[in-house]
N, C-alpha and C. Protein backbone atom coordinates (compact mmCIF):
# COMPACT_ATOMS: atom_id res chain seq x y z
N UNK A 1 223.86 213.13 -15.67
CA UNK A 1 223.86 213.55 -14.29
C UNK A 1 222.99 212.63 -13.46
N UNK A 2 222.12 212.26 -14.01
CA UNK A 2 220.85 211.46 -13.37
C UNK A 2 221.43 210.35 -12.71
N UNK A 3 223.06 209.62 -13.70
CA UNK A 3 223.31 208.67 -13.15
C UNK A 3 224.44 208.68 -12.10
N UNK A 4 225.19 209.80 -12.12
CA UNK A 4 226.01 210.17 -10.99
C UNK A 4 225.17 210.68 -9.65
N UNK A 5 223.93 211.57 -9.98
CA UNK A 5 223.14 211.48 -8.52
C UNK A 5 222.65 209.96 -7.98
N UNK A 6 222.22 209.07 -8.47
CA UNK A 6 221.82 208.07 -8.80
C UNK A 6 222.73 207.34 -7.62
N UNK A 7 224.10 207.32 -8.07
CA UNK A 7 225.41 207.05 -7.59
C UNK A 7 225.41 207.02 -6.02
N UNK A 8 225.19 208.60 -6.23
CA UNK A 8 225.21 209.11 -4.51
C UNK A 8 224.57 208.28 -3.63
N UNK A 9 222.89 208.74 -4.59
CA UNK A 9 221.66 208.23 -3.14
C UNK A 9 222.18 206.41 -2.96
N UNK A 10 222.61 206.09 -3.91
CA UNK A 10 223.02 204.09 -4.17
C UNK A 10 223.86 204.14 -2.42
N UNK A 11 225.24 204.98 -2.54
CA UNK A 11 226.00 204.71 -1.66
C UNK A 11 225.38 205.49 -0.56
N UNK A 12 224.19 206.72 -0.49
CA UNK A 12 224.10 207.11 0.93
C UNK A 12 223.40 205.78 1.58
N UNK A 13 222.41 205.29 0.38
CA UNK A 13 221.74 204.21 1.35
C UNK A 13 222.16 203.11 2.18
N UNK A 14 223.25 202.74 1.08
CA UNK A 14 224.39 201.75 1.84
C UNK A 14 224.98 201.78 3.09
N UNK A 15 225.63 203.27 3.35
CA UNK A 15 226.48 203.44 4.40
C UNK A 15 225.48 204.32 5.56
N UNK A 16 224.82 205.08 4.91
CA UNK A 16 224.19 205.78 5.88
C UNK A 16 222.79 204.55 6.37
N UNK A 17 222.16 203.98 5.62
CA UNK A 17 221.49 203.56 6.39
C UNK A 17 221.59 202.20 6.78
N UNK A 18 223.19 202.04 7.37
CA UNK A 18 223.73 201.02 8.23
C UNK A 18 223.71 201.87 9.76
N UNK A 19 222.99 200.77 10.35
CA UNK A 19 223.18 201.70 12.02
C UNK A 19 224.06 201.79 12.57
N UNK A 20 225.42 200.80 12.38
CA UNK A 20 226.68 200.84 12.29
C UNK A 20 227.36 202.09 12.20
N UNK A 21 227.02 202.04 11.48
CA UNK A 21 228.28 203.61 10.83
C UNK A 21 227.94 204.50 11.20
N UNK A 22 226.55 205.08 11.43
CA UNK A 22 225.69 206.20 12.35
C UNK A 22 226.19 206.11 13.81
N UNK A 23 226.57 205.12 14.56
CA UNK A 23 226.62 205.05 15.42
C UNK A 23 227.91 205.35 15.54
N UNK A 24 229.34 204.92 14.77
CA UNK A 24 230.43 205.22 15.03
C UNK A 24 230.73 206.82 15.02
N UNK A 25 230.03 207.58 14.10
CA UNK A 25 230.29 208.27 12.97
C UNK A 25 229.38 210.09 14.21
N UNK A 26 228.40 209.31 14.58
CA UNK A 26 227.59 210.50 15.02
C UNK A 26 228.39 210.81 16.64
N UNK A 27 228.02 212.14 16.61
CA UNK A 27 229.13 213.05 17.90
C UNK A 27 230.41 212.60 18.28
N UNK A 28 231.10 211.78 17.21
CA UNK A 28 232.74 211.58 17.65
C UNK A 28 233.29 212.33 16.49
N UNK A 29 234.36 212.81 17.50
CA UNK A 29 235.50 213.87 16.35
C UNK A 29 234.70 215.22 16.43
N UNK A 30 234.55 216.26 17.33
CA UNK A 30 233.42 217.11 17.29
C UNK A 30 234.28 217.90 17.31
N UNK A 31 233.76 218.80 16.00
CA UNK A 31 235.11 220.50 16.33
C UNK A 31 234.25 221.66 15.76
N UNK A 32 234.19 222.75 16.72
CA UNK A 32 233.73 223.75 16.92
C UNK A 32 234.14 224.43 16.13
N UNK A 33 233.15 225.14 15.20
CA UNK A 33 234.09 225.73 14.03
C UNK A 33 235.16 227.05 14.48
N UNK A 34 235.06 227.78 15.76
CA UNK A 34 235.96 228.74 16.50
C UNK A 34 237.08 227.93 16.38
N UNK A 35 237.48 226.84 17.36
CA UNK A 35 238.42 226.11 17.20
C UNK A 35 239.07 225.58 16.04
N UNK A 36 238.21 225.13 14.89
CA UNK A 36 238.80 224.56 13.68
C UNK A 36 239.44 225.69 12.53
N UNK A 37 238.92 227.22 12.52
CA UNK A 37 239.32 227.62 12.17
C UNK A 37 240.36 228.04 13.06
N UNK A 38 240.56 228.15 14.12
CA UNK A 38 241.60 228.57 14.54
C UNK A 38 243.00 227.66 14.37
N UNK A 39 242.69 226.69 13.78
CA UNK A 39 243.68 225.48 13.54
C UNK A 39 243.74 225.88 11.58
N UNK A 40 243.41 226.47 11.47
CA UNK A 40 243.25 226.83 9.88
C UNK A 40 242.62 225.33 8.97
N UNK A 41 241.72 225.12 9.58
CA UNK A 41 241.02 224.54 8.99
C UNK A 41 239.93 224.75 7.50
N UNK A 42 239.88 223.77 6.30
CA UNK A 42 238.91 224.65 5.36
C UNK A 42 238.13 223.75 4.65
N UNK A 43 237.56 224.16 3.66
CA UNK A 43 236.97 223.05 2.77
C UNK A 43 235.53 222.72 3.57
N UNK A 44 235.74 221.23 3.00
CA UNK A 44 234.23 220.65 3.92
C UNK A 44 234.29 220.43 5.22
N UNK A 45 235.46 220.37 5.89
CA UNK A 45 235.73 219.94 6.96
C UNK A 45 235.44 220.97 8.11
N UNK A 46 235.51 222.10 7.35
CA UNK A 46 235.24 223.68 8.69
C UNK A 46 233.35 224.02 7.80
N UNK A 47 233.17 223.57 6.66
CA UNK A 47 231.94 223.47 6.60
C UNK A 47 230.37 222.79 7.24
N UNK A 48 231.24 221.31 7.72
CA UNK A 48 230.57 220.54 8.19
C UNK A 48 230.78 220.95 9.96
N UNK A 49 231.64 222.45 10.38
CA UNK A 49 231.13 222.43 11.82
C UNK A 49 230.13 223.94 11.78
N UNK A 50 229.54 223.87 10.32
CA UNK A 50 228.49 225.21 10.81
C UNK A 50 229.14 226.64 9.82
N UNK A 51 230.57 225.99 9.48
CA UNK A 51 231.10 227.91 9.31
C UNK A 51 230.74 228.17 7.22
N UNK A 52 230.21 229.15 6.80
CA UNK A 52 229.30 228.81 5.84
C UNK A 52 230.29 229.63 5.01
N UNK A 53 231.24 228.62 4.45
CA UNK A 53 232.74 229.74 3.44
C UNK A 53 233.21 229.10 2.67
N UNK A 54 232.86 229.52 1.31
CA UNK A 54 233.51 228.86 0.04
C UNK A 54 234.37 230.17 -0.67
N UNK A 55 235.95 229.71 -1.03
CA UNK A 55 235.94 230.54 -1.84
C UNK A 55 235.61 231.33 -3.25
N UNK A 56 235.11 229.85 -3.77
CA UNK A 56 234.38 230.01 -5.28
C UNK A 56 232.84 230.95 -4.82
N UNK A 57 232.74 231.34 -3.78
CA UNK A 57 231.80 232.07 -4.07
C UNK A 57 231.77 233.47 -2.94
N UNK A 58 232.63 232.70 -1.80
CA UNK A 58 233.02 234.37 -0.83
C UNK A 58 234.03 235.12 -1.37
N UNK A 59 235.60 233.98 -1.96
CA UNK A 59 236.86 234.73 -2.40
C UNK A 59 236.37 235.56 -3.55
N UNK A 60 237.66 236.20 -4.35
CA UNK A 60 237.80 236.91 -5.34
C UNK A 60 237.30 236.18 -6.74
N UNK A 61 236.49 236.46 -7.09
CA UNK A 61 235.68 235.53 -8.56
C UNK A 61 236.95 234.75 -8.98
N UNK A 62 236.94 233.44 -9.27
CA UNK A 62 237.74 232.74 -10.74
C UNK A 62 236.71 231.89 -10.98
N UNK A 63 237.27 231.75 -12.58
CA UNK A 63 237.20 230.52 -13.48
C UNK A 63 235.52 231.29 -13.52
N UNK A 64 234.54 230.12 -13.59
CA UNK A 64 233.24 230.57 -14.22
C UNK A 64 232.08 230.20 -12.64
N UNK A 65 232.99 230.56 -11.27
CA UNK A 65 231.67 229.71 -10.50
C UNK A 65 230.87 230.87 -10.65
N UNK A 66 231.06 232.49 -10.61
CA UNK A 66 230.07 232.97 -10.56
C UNK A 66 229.05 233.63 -11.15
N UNK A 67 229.28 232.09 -12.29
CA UNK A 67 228.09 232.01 -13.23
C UNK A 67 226.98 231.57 -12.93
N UNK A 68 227.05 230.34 -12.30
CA UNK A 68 226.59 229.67 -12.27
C UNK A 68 225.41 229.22 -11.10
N UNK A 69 224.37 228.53 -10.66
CA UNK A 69 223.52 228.63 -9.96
C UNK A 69 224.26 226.92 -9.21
N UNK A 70 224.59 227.78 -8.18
CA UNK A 70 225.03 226.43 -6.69
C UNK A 70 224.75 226.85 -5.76
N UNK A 71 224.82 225.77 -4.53
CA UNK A 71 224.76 225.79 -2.97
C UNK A 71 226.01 225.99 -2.54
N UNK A 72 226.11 226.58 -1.29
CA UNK A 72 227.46 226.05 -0.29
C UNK A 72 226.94 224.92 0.95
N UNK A 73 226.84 223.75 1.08
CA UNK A 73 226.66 222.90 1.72
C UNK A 73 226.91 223.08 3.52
N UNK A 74 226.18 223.20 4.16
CA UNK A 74 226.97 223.15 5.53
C UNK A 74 226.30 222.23 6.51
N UNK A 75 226.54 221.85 7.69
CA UNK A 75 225.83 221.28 8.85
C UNK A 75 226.47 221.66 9.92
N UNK A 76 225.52 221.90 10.93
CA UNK A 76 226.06 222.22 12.28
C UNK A 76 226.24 221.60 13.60
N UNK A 77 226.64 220.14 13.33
CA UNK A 77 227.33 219.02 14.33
C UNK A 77 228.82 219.21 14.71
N UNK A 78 229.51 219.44 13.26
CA UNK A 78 230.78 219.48 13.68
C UNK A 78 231.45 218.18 13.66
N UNK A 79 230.87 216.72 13.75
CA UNK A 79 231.36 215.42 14.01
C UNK A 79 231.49 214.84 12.54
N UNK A 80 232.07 213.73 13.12
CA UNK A 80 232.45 212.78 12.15
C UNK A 80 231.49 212.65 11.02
N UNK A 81 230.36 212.92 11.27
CA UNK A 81 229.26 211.74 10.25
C UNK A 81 228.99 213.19 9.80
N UNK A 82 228.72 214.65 10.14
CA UNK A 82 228.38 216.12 9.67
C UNK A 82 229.93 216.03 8.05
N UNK A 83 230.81 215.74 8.64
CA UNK A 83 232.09 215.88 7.41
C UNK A 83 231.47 214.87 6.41
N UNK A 84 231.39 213.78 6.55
CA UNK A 84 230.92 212.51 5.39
C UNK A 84 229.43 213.30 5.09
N UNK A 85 228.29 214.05 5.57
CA UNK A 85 227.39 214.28 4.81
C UNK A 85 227.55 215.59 3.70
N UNK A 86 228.46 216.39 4.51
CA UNK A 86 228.73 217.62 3.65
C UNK A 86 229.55 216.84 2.35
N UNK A 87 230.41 216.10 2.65
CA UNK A 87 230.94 215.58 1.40
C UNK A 87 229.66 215.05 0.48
N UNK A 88 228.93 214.28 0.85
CA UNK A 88 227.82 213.46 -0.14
C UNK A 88 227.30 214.57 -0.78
N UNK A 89 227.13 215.44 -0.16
CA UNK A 89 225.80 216.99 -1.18
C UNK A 89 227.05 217.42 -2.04
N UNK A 90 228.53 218.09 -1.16
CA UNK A 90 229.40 218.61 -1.80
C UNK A 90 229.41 217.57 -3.52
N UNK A 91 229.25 216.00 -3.43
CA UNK A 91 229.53 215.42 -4.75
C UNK A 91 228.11 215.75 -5.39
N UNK A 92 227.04 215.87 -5.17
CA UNK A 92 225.40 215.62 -5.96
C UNK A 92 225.67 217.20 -6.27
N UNK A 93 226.00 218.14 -5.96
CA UNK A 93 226.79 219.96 -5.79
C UNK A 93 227.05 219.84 -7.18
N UNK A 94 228.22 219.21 -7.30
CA UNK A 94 229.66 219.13 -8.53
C UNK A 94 229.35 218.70 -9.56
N UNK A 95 228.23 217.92 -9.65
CA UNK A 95 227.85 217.03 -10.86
C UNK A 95 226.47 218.11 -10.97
N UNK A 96 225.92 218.86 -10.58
CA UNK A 96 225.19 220.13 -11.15
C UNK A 96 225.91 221.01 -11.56
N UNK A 97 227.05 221.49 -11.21
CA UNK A 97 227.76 222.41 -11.70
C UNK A 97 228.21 221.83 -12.84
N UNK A 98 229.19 220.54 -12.79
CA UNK A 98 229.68 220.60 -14.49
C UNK A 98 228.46 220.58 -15.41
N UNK A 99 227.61 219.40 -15.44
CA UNK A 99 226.29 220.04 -16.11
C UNK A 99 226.24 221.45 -16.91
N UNK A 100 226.35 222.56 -15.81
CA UNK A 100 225.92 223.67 -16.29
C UNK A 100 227.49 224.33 -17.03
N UNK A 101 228.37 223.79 -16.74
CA UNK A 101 229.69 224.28 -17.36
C UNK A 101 229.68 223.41 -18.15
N UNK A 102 229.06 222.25 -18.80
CA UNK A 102 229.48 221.97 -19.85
C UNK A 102 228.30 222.61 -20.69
N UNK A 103 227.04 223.51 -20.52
CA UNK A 103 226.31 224.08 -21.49
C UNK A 103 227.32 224.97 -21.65
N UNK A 104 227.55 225.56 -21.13
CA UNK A 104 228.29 226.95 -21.29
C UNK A 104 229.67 226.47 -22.03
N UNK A 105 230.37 226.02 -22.92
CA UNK A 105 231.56 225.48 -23.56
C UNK A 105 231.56 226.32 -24.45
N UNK A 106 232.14 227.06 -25.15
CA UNK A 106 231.86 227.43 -26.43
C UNK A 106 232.74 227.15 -27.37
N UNK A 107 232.27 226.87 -28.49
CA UNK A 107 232.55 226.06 -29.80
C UNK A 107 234.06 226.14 -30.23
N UNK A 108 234.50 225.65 -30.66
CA UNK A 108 236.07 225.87 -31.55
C UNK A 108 236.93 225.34 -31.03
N UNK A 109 238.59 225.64 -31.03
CA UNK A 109 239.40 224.57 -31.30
C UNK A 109 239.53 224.32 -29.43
N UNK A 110 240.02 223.90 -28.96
CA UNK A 110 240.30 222.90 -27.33
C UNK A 110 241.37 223.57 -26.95
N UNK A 111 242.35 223.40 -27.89
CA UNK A 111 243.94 223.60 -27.20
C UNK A 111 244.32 224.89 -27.89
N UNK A 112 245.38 225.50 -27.41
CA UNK A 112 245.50 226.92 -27.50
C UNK A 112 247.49 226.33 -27.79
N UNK A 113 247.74 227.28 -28.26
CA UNK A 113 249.44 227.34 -28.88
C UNK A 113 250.20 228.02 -27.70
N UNK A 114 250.88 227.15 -26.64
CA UNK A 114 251.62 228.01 -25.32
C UNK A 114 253.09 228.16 -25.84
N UNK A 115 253.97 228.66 -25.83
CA UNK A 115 255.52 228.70 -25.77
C UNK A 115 256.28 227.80 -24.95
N UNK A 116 257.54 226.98 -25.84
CA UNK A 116 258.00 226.00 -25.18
C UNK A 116 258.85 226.46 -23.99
N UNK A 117 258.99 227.87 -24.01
CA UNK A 117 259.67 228.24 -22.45
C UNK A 117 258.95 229.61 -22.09
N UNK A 118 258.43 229.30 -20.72
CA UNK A 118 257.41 230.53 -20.49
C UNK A 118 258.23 230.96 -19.13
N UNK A 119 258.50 232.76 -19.37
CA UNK A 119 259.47 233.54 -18.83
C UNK A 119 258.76 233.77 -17.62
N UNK A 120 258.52 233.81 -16.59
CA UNK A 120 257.74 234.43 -15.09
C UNK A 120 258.43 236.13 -14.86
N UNK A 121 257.54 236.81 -15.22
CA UNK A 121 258.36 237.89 -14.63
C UNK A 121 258.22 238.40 -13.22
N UNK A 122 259.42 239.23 -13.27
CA UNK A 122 259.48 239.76 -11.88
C UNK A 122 258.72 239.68 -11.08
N UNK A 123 258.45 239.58 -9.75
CA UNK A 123 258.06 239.83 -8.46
C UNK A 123 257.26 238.94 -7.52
N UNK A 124 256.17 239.00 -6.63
CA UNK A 124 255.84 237.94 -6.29
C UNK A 124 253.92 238.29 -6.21
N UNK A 125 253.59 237.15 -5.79
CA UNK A 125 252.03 236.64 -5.71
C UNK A 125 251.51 235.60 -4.91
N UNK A 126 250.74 236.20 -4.42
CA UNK A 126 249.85 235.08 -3.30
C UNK A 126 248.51 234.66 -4.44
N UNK A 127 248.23 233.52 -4.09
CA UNK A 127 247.08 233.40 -4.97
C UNK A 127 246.14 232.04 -4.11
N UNK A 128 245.19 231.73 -3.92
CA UNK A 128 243.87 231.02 -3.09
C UNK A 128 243.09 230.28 -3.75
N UNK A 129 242.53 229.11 -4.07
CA UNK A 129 241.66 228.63 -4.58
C UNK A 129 240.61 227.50 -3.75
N UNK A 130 239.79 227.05 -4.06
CA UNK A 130 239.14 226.07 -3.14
C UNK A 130 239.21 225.08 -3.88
N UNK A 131 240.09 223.98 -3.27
CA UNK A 131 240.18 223.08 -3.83
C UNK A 131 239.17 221.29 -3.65
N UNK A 132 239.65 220.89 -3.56
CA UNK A 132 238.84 219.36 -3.12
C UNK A 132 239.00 219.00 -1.75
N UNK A 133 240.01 219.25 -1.07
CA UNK A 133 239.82 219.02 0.20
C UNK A 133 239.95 220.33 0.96
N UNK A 134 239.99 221.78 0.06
CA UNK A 134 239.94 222.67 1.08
C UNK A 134 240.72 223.57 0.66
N UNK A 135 240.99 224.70 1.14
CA UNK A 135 242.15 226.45 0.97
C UNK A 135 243.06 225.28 0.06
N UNK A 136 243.43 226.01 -0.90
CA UNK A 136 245.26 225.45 -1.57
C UNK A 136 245.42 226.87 -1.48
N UNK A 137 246.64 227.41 -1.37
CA UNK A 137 246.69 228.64 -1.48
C UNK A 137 248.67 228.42 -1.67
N UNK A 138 248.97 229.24 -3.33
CA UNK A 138 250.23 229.40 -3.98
C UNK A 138 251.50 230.66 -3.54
N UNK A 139 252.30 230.73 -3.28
CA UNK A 139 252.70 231.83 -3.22
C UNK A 139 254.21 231.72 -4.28
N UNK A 140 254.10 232.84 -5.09
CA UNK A 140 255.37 232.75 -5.64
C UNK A 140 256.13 234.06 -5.72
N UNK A 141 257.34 233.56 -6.09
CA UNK A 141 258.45 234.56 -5.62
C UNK A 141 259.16 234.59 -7.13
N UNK A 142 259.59 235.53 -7.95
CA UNK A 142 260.11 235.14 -9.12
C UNK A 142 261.31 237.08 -9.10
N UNK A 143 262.39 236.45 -9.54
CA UNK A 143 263.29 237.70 -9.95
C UNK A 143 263.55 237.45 -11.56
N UNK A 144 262.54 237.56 -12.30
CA UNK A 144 261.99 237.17 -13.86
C UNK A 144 262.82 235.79 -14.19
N UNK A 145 263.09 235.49 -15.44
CA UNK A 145 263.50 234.18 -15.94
C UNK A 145 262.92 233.19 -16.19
N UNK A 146 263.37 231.77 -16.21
CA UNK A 146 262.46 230.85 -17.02
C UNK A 146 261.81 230.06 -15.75
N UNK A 147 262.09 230.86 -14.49
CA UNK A 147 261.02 229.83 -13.40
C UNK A 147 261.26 230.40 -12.44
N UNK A 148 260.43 230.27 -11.42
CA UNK A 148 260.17 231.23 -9.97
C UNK A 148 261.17 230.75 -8.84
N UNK A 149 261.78 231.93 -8.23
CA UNK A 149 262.65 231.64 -7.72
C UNK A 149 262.74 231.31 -6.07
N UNK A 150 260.86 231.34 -5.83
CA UNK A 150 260.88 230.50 -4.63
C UNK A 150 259.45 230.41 -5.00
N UNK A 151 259.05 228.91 -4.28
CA UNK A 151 257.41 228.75 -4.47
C UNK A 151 257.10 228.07 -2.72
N UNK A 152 256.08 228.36 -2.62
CA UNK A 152 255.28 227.93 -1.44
C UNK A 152 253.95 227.61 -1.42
N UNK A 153 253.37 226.58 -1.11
CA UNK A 153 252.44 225.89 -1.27
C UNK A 153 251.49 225.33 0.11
N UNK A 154 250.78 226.42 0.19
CA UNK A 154 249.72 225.85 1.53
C UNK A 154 248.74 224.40 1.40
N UNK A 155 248.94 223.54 1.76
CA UNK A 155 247.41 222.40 1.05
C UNK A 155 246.48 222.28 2.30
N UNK A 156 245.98 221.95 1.80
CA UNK A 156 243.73 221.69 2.42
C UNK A 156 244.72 220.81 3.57
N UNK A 157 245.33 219.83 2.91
CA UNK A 157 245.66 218.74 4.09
C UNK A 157 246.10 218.38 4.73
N UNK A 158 247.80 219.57 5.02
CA UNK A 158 248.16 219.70 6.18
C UNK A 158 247.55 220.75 7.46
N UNK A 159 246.74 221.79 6.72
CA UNK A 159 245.93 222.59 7.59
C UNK A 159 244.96 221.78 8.33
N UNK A 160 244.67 221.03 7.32
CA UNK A 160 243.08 219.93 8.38
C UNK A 160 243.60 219.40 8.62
N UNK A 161 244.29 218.51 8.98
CA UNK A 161 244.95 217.84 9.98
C UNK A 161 245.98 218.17 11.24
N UNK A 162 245.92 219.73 10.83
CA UNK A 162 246.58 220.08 11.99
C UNK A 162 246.05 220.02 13.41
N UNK A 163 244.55 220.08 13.55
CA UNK A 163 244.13 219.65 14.68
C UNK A 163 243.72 218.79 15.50
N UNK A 164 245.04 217.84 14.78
CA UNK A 164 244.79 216.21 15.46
C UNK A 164 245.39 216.02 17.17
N UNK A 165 246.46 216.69 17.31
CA UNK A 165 246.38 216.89 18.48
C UNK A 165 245.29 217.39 19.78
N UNK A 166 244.92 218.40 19.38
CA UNK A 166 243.57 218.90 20.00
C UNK A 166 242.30 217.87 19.86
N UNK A 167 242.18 217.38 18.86
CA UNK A 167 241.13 216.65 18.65
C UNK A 167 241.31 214.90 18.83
N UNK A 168 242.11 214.98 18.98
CA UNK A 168 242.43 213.32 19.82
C UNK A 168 242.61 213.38 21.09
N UNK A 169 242.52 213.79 21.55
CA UNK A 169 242.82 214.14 23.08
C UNK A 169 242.05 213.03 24.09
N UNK A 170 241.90 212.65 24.47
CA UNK A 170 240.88 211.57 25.11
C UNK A 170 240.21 210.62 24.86
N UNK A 171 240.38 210.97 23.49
CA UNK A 171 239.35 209.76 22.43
C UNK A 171 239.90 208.29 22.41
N UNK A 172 238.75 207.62 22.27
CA UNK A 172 238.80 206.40 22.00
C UNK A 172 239.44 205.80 21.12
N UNK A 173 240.37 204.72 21.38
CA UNK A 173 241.18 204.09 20.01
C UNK A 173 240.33 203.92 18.84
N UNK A 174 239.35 203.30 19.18
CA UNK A 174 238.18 202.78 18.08
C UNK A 174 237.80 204.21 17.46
N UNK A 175 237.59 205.04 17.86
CA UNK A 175 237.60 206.72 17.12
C UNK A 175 238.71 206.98 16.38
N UNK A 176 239.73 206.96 16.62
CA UNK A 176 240.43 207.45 15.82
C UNK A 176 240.57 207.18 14.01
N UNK A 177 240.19 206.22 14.11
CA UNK A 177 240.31 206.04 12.68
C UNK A 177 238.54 206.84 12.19
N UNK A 178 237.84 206.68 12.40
CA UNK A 178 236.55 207.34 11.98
C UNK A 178 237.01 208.92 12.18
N UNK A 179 237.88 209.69 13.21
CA UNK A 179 238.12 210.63 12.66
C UNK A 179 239.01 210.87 11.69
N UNK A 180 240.02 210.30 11.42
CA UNK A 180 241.50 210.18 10.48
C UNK A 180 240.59 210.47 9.07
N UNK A 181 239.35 209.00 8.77
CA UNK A 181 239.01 208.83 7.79
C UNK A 181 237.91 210.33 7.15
N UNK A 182 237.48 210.95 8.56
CA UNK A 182 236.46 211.96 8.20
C UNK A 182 236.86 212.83 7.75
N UNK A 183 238.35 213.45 8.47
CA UNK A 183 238.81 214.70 8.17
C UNK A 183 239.42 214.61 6.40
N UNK A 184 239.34 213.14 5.74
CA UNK A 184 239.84 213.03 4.58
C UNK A 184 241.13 213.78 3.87
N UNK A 185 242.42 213.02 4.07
CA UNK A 185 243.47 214.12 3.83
C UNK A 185 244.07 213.33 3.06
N UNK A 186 245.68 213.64 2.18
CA UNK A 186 246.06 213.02 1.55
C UNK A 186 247.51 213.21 2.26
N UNK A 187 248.22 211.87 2.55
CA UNK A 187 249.36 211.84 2.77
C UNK A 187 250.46 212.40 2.37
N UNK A 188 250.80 212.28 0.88
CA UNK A 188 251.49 213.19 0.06
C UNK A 188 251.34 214.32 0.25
N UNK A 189 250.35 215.30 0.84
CA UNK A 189 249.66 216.43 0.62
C UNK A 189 250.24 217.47 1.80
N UNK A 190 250.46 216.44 2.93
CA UNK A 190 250.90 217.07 3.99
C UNK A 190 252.50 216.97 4.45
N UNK A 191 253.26 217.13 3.85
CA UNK A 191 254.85 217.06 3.68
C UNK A 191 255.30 218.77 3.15
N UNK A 192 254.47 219.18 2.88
CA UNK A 192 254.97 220.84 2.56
C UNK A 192 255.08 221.76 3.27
């Protein structure tokens, strides 16, 4: 772990303490977390304007987070350079948590024996997780058989980016890409 924090402070010093990038980075792209959630905004991106909501630890318990001893990261700028810092803690965050999920492993075989055709039964399910860039949230539809007979798929990265309209609005060409790059989305991601 020592050397993945290590990692971090290497690159905060780099980028953050270029006056450059502070300067591009600080009060451009500013979104009010009222507004950002109202654009269904999630993840680090509605974290970094103040709004203090993880689901690994507000949603319905999964997997082992609430075992475990973490932060929820936030800042209350809202701008460009508030998203890139919540990300830096969000990574020094993650590399304490596996740490503590890999004490917690317990012993014996890895892989488990699944069935080469697994039946979905009947009916349907919404289901939420917090993912890397934010809400993923599943919905499936199944009238039983060997696969669901409708699926729907919310991602982190067409929701955060939905408020590019609102949030470009006046801005500077030279901004736009420092916000594009802040709100961090994945191209593929937003086609669903």
């Amino acid at each position: 772990m020592g050397q993945v924090l290590a990692s971090c402070d290497q690159f905060e010093d780099l980028v953050a303490g270029n006056e450059i990038f502070i300067a591009r980075c600080k009060d451009v792209g500013i979104v009010p977390a009222h507004i950002g959630l109202a654009y269904g905004m999630s993840g680090s991106n509605i974290r970094a304007s103040g709004h203090d909501w993880d689901l690994r630890r507000d949603g319905k318990p999964y997997l082992v987070y609430n075992e475990l001893d973490w932060k929820v990261w936030t800042h209350p700028d809202g701008d460009s350079f508030s998203r890139y810092w919540v990300r830096l803690q969000e990574c020094r965050e993650s590399a304490r948590m596996v740490l503590q999920m890999l004490d917690k492993i317990p012993s014996g075989k890895v892989m488990a024996k699944v069935p080469r055709i697994i039946k979905v039964p009947e009916g349907e399910v919404w289901t939420h997780i917090e993912g890397t860039l934010g809400e993923m949230g599943y919905y499936v539809y199944s009238k039983g058989g060997t696969g669901p007979f409708r699926t729907k798929i919310r991602t982190a990265s067409f929701s955060n980016i939905s408020i590019l309209p609102w949030l470009l609005k006046g801005t500077y060409v030279p901004d736009v890409v420092t916000i594009l790059a802040s709100l961090y989305f994945i191209l593929g991601d937003i086609d669903r």
